[in-house]
Protein backbone atom coordinates (compact mmCIF):
# COMPACT_ATOMS: atom_id res chain seq x y z
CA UNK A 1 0.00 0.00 0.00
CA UNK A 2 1.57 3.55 -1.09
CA UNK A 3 0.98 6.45 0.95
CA UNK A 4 0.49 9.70 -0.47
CA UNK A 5 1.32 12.97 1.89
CA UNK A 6 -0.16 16.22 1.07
CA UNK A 7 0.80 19.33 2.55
CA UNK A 8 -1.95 19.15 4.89
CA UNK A 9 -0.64 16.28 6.01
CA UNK A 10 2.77 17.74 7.35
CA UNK A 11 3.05 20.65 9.59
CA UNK A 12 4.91 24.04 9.62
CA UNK A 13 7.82 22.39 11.87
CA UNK A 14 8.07 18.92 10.04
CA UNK A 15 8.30 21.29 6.59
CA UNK A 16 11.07 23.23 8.20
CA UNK A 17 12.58 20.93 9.28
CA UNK A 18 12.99 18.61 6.06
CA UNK A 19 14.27 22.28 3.73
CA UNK A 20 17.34 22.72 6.76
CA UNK A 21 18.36 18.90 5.64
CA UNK A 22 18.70 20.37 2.29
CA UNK A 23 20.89 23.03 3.01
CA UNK A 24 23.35 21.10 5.37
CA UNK A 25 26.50 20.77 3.94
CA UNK A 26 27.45 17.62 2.53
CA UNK A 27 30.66 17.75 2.22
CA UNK A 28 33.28 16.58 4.76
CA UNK A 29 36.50 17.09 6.47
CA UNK A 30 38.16 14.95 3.39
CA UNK A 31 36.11 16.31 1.40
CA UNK A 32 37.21 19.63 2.16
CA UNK A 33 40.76 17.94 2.34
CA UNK A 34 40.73 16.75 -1.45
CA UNK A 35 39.06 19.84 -2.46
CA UNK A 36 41.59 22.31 -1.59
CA UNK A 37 44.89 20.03 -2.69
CA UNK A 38 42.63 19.47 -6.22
CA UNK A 39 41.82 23.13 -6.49
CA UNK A 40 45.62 24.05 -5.89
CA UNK A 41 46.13 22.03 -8.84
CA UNK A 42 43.77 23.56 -10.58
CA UNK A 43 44.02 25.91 -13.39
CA UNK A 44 42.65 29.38 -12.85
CA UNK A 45 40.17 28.91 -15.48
CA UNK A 46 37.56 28.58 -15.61
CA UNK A 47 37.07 28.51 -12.31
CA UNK A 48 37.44 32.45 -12.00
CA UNK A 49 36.11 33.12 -15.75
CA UNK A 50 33.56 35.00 -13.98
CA UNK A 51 35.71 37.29 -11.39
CA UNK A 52 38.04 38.10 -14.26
CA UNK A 53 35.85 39.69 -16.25
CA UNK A 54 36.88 43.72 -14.78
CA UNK A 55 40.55 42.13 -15.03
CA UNK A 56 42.67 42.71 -18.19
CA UNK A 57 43.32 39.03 -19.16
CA UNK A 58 44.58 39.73 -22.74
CA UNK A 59 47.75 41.10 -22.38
CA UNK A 60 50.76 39.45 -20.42
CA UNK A 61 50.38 40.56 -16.88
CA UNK A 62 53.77 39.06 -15.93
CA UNK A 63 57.10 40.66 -15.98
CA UNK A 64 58.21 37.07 -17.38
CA UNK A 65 55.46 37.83 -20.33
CA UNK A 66 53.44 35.32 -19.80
CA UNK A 67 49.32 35.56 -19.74
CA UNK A 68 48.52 33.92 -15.91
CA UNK A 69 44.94 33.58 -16.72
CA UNK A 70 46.01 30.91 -19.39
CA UNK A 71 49.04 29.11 -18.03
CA UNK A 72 48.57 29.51 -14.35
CA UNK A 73 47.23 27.31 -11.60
CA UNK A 74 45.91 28.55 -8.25
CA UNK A 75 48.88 27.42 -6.43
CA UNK A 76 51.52 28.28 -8.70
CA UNK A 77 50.01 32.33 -8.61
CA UNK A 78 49.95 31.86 -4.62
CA UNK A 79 53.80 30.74 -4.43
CA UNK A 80 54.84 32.45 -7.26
CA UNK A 81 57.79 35.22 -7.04
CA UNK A 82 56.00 36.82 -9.73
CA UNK A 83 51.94 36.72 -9.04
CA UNK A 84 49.44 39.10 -11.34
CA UNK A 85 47.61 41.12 -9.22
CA UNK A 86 44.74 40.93 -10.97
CA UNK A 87 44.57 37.28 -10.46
CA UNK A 88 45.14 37.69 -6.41
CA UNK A 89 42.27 39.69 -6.30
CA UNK A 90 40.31 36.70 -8.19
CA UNK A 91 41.68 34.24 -5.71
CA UNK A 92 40.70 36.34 -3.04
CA UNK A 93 37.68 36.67 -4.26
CA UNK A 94 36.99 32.91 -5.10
CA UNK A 95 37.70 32.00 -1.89
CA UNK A 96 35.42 34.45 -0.40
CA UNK A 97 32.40 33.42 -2.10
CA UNK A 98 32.85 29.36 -2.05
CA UNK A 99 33.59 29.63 1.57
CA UNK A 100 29.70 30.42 1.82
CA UNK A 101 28.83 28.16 -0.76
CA UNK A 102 27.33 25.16 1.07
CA UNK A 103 27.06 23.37 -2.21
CA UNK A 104 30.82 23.31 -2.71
CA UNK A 105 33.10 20.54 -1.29
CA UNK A 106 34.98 24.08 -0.90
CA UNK A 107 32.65 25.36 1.89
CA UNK A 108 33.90 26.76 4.88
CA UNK A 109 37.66 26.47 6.05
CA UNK A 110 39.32 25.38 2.91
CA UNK A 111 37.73 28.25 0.94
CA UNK A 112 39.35 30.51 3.51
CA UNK A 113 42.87 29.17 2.71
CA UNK A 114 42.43 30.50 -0.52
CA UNK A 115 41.28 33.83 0.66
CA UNK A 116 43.72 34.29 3.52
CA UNK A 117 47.03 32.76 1.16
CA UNK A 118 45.58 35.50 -1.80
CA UNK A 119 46.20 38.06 0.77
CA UNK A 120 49.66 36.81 1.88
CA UNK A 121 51.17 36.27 -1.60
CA UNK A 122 50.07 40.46 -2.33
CA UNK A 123 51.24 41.64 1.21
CA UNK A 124 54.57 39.41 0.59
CA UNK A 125 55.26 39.37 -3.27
CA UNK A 126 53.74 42.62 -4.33
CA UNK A 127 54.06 44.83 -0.92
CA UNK A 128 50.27 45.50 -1.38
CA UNK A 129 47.70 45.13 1.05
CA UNK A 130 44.16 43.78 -0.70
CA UNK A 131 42.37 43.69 2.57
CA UNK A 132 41.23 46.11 5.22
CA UNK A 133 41.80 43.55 7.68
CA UNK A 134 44.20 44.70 10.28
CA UNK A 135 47.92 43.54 10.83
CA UNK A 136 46.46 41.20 13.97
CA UNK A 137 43.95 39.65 12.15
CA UNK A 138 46.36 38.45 9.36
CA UNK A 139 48.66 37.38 11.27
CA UNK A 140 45.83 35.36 13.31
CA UNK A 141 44.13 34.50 9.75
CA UNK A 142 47.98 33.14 8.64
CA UNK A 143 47.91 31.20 12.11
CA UNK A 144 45.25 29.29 11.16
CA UNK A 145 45.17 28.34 7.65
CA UNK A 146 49.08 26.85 8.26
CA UNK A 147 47.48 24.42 10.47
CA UNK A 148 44.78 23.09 7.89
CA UNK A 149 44.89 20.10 6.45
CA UNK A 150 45.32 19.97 2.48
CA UNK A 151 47.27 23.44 2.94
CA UNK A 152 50.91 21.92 3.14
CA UNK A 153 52.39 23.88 0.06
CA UNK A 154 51.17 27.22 1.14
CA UNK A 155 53.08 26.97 4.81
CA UNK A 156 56.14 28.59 3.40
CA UNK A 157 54.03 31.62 1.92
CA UNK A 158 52.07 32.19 5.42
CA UNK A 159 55.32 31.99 7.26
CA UNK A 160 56.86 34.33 5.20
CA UNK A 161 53.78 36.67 4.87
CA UNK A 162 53.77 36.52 8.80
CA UNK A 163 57.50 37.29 9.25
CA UNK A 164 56.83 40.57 6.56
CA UNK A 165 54.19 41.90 8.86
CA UNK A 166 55.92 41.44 12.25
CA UNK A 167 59.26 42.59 11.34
């Protein structure tokens, strides 16, 4: 026998309740893990197609003239000697909106990586500052994100960004 509910048949709370399952995060600590070594990895685009739109991505934005937005991957821009700004502020960017994304595997503290290690690679590589954050809370932010999981290869650039700002 098949039973059919209507939605007089469920109540305000039971409704609630079953759209807040829907919106829980799926993902998981590994999850999260795999997701920020793989995005890393990952070339820019098209991942930031859509943040690089107010970005000049024609022309080489390299001294080494080379076009970033083509060749690059996130984490060779992070730990590069050489990073575009334009594609820092992408990062940054990216990471800011995925880590409130509860549909990406992205969501939350790896997301953050991305934003905080954006911000160290400018403040270190490029002596610019592409956050209004204070001094404290960078150095905090850097705290943190070396102690993630999955953000191994950005530990020297924290460190470093660290040492800049309390020296």
């Amino acid at each position: 026998m098949r039973v059919e509910l209507t939605s007089h048949d469920l109540n305000d709370q039971l409704i609630s309740r079953l759209l807040e399952v829907e919106r829980m995060n799926v993902w998981g600590h590994a999850d999260a893990v795999a997701a920020l070594r793989h995005q890393l990895a990952a070339k820019l685009l098209p991942d930031l197609a859509a943040l690089r739109k107010t970005a000049n991505t024609s022309a080489p934005q390299t001294s080494d003239g080379h076009n970033p937005w083509e060749s690059s991957t996130f984490g060779g821009q992070l730990l590069s000697r050489n990073p575009a700004l334009e594609v820092l502020l992408a990062i940054k960017e990216f990471g800011r909106s995925q880590s409130q994304d509860q549909n990406s595997p992205l969501a939350g503290p790896a997301a953050v990586v991305l934003y905080y290690a954006a911000i160290a690679a400018a403040k270190l590589r490029l002596d610019l500052k592409i956050t209004q954050l204070a001094d404290r809370e960078l150095v905090d932010g850097f705290s943190w994100a070396i102690t993630r999981e999955g953000a191994e290869s950005l530990i020297p650039l924290f460190r470093d960004a660290m040492d800049d700002i309390t020296t």
